[in-house]
C-alpha atoms as a PDB file:
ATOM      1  CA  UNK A   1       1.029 -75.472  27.148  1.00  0.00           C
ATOM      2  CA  UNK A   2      -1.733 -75.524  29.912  1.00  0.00           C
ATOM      3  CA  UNK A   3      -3.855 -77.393  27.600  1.00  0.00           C
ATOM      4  CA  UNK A   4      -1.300 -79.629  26.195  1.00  0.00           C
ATOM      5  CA  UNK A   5      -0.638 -81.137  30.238  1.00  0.00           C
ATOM      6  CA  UNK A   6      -4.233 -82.037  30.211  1.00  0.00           C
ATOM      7  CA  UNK A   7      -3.567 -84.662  27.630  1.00  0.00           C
ATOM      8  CA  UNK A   8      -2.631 -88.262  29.580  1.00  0.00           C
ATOM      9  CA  UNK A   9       1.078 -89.420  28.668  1.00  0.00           C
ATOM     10  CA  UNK A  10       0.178 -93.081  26.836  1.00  0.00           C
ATOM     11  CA  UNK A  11       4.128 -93.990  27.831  1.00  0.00           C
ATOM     12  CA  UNK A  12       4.446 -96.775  30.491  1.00  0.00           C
ATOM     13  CA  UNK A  13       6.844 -94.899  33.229  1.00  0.00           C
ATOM     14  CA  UNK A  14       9.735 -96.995  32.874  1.00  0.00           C
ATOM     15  CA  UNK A  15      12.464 -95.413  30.476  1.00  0.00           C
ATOM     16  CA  UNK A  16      11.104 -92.288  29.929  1.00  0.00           C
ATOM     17  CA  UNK A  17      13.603 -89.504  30.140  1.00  0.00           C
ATOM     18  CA  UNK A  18      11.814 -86.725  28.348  1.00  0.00           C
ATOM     19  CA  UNK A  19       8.647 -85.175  29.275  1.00  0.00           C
ATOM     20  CA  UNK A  20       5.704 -85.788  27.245  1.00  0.00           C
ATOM     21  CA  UNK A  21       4.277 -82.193  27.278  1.00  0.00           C
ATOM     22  CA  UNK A  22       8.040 -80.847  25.972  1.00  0.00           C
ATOM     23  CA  UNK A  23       7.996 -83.461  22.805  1.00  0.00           C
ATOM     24  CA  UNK A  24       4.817 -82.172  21.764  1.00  0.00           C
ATOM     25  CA  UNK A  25       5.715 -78.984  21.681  1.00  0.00           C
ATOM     26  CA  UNK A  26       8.844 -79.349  19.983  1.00  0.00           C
ATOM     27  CA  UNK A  27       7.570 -81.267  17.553  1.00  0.00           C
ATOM     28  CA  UNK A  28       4.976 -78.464  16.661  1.00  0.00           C
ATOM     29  CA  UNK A  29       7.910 -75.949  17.144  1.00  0.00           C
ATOM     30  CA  UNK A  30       9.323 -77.748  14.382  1.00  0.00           C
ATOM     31  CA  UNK A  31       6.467 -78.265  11.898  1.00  0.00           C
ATOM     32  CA  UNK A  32       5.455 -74.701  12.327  1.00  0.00           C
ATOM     33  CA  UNK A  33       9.188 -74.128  10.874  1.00  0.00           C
ATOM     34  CA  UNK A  34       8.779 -75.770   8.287  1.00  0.00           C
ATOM     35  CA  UNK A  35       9.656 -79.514   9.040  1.00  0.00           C
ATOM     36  CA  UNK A  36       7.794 -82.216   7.149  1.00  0.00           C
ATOM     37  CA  UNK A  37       9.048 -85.268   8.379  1.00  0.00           C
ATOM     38  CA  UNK A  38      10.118 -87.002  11.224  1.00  0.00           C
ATOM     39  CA  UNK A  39      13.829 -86.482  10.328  1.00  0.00           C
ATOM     40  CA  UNK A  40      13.316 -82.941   9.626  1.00  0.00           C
ATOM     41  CA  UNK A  41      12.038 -82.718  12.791  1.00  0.00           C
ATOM     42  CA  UNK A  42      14.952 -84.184  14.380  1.00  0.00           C
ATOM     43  CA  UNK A  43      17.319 -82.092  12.729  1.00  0.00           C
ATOM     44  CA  UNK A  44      15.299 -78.819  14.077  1.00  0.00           C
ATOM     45  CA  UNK A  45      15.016 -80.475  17.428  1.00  0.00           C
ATOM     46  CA  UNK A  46      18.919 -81.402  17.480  1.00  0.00           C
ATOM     47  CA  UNK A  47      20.031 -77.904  16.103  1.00  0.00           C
ATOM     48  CA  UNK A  48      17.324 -75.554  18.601  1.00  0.00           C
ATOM     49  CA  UNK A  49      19.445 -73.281  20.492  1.00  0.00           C
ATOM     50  CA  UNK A  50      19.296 -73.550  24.058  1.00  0.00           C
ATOM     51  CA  UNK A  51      16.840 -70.923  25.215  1.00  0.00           C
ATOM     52  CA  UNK A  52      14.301 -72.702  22.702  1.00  0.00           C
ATOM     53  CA  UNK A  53      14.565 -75.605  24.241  1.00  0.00           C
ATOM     54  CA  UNK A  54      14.405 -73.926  27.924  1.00  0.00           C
ATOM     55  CA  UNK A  55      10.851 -72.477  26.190  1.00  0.00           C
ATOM     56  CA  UNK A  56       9.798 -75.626  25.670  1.00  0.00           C
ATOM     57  CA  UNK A  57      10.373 -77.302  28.231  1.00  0.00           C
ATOM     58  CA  UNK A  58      12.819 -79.613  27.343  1.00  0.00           C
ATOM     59  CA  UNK A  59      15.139 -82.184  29.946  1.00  0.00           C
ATOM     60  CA  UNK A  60      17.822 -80.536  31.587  1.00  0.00           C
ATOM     61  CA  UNK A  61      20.670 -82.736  32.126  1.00  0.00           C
ATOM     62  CA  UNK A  62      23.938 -82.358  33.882  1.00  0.00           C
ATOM     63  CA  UNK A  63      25.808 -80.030  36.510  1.00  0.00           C
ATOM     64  CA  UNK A  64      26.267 -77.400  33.625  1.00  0.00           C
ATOM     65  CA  UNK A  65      22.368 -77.395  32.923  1.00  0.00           C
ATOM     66  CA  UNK A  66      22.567 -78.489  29.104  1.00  0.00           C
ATOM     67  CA  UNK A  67      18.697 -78.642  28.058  1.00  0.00           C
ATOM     68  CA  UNK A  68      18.702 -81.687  25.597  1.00  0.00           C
ATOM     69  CA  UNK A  69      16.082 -82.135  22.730  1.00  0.00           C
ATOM     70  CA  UNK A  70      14.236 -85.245  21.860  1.00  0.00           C
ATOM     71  CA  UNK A  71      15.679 -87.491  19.020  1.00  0.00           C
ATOM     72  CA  UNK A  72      13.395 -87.919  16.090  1.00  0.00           C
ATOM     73  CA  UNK A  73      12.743 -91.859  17.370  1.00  0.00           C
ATOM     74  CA  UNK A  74      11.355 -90.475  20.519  1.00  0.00           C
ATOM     75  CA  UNK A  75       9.450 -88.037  18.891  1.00  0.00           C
ATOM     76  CA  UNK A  76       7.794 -90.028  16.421  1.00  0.00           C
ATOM     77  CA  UNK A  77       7.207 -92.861  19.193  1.00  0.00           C
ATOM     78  CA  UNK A  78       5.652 -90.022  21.228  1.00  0.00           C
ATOM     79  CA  UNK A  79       3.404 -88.778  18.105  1.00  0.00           C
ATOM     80  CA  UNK A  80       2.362 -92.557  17.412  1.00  0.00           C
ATOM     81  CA  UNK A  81       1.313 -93.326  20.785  1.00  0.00           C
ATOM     82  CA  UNK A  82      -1.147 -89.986  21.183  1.00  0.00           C
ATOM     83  CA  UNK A  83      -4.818 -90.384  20.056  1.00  0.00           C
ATOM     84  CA  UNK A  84      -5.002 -89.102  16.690  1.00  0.00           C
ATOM     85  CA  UNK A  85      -8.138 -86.769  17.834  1.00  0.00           C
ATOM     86  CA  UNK A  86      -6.405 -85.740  21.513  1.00  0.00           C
ATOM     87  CA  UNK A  87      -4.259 -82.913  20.255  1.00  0.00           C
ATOM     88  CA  UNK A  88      -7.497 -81.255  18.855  1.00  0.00           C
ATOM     89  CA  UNK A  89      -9.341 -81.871  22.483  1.00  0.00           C
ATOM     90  CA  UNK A  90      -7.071 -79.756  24.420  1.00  0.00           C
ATOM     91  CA  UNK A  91      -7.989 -76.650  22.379  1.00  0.00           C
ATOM     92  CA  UNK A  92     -11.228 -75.977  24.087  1.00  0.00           C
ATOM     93  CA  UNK A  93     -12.836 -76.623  20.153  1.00  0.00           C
ATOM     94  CA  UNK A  94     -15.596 -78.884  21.750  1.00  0.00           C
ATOM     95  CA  UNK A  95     -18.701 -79.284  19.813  1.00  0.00           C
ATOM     96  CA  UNK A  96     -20.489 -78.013  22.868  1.00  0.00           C
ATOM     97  CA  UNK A  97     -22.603 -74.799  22.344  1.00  0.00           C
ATOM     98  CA  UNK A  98     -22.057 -74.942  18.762  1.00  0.00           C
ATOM     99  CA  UNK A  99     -24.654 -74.530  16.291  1.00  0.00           C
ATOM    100  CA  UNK A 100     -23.795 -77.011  13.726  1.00  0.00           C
ATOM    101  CA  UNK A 101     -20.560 -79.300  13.169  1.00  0.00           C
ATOM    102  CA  UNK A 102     -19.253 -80.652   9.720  1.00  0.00           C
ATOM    103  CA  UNK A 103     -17.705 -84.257   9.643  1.00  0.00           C
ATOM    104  CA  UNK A 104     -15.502 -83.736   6.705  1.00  0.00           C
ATOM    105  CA  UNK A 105     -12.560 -86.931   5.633  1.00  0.00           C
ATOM    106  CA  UNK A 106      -9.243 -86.668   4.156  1.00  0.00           C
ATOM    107  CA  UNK A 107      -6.355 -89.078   3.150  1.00  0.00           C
ATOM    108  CA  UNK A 108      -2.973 -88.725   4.815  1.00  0.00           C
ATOM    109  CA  UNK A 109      -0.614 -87.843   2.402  1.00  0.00           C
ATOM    110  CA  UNK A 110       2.576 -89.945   2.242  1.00  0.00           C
ATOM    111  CA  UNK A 111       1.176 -92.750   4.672  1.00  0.00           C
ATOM    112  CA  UNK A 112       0.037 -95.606   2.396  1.00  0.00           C
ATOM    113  CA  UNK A 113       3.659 -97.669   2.594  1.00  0.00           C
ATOM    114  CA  UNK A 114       3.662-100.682  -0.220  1.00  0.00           C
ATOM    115  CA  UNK A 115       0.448-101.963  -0.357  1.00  0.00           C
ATOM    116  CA  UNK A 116      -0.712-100.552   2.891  1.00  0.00           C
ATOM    117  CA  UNK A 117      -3.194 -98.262   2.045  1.00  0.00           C
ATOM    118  CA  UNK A 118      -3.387 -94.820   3.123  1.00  0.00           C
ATOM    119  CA  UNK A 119      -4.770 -93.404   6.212  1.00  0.00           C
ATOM    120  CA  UNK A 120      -8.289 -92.118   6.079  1.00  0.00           C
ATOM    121  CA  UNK A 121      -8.854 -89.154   9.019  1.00  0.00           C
ATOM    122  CA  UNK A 122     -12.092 -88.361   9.486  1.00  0.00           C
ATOM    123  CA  UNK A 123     -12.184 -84.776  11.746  1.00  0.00           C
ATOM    124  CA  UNK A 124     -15.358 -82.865  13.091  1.00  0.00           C
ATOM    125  CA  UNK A 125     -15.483 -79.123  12.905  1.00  0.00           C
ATOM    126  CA  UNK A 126     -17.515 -76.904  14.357  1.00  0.00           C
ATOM    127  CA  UNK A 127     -19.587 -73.946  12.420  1.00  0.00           C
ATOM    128  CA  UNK A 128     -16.775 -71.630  12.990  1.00  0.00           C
ATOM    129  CA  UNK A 129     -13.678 -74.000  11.339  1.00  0.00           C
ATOM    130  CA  UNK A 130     -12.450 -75.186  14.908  1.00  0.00           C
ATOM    131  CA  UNK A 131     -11.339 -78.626  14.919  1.00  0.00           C
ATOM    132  CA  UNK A 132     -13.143 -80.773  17.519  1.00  0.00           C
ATOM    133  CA  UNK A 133     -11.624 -83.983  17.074  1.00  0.00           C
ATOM    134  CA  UNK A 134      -9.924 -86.412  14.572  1.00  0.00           C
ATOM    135  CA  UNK A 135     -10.030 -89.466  14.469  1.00  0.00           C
ATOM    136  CA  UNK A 136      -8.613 -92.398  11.966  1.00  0.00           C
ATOM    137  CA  UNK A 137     -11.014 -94.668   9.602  1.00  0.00           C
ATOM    138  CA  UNK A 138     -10.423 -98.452  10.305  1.00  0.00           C
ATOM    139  CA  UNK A 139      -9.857-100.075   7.188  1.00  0.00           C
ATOM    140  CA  UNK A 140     -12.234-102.109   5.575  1.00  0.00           C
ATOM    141  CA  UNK A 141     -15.039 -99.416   6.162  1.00  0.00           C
ATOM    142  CA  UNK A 142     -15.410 -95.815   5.151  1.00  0.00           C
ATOM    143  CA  UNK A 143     -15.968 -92.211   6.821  1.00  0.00           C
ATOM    144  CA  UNK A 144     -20.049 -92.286   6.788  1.00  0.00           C
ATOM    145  CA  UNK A 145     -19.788 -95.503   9.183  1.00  0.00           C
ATOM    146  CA  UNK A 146     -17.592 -94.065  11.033  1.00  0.00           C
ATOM    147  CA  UNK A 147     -18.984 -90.859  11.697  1.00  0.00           C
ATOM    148  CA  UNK A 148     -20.849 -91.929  14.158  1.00  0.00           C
ATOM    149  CA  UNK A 149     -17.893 -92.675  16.448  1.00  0.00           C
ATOM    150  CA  UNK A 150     -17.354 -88.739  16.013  1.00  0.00           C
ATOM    151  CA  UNK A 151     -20.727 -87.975  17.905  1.00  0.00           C
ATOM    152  CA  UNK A 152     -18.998 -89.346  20.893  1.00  0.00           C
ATOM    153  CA  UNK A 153     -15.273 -89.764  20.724  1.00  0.00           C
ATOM    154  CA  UNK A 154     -13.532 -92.173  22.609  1.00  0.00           C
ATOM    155  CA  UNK A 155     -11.084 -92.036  25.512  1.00  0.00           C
END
């Protein structure tokens, strides 16, 4: 959770009414059980039982202390609006004082929508499988072009 506050919230202030930190974490809360879409992640969030949600951080709201979970629009908002390579920073998996990386690519499954294509992630890993950062492939070029970008990810 420490790590996770390092991460800047990319929400303008105005409207927000849950804290960025507590989405992340139930969102991961909810993959980890098993969710695999946004919906499904909803439905854990919705259905959590109250001292999960106090665990995670979630808003408290009213004079009876009700803790109240993020709807699946705010999560997936959330999710969109995070670098695709920031959740991986926080995790101390910095290339730094490794002795090799590997720059490895992958498709997203279930993201190419009509004839959007797919996603392409491109993520570094250091020699002993921690992630260092991710990052997505603009389209119209490929992962060995991008790569570079990796040496140095952006803020």
């Amino acid at each position: 959770m420490e790590r996770l506050r390092l991460l800047p919230d990319p929400r303008r202030r105005r409207g927000v009414r849950h804290p960025f930190v507590p989405v992340l974490l139930v969102a991961a809360s909810a993959v980890v059980a098993g969710a695999r879409s946004y919906a499904a992640i909803g439905q854990w969030s919705a259905s959590a039982p109250q001292h999960t949600l106090a665990r995670l951080g979630a808003r408290v709201m009213g004079a009876m202390s009700v803790r109240v979970a993020p709807s699946a629009a705010t999560i997936r908002r959330v999710i969109g609006l995070v670098r695709p390579g920031a959740p991986a920073d926080p995790t101390g998996a910095g290339p730094a004082g490794s002795d090799s990386v590997a720059v490895d690519g992958k498709g997203a499954r279930g993201s190419r929508h009509g004839d959007t294509p797919a996603a392409h992630l491109l993520a570094v890993m250091t020699g002993d499988g921690r992630t260092a950062t991710q990052l997505r492939v603009p389209d119209k070029t490929n992962g060995i072009t991008c790569s570079r970008r990796c040496r140095r990810p952006s803020t």
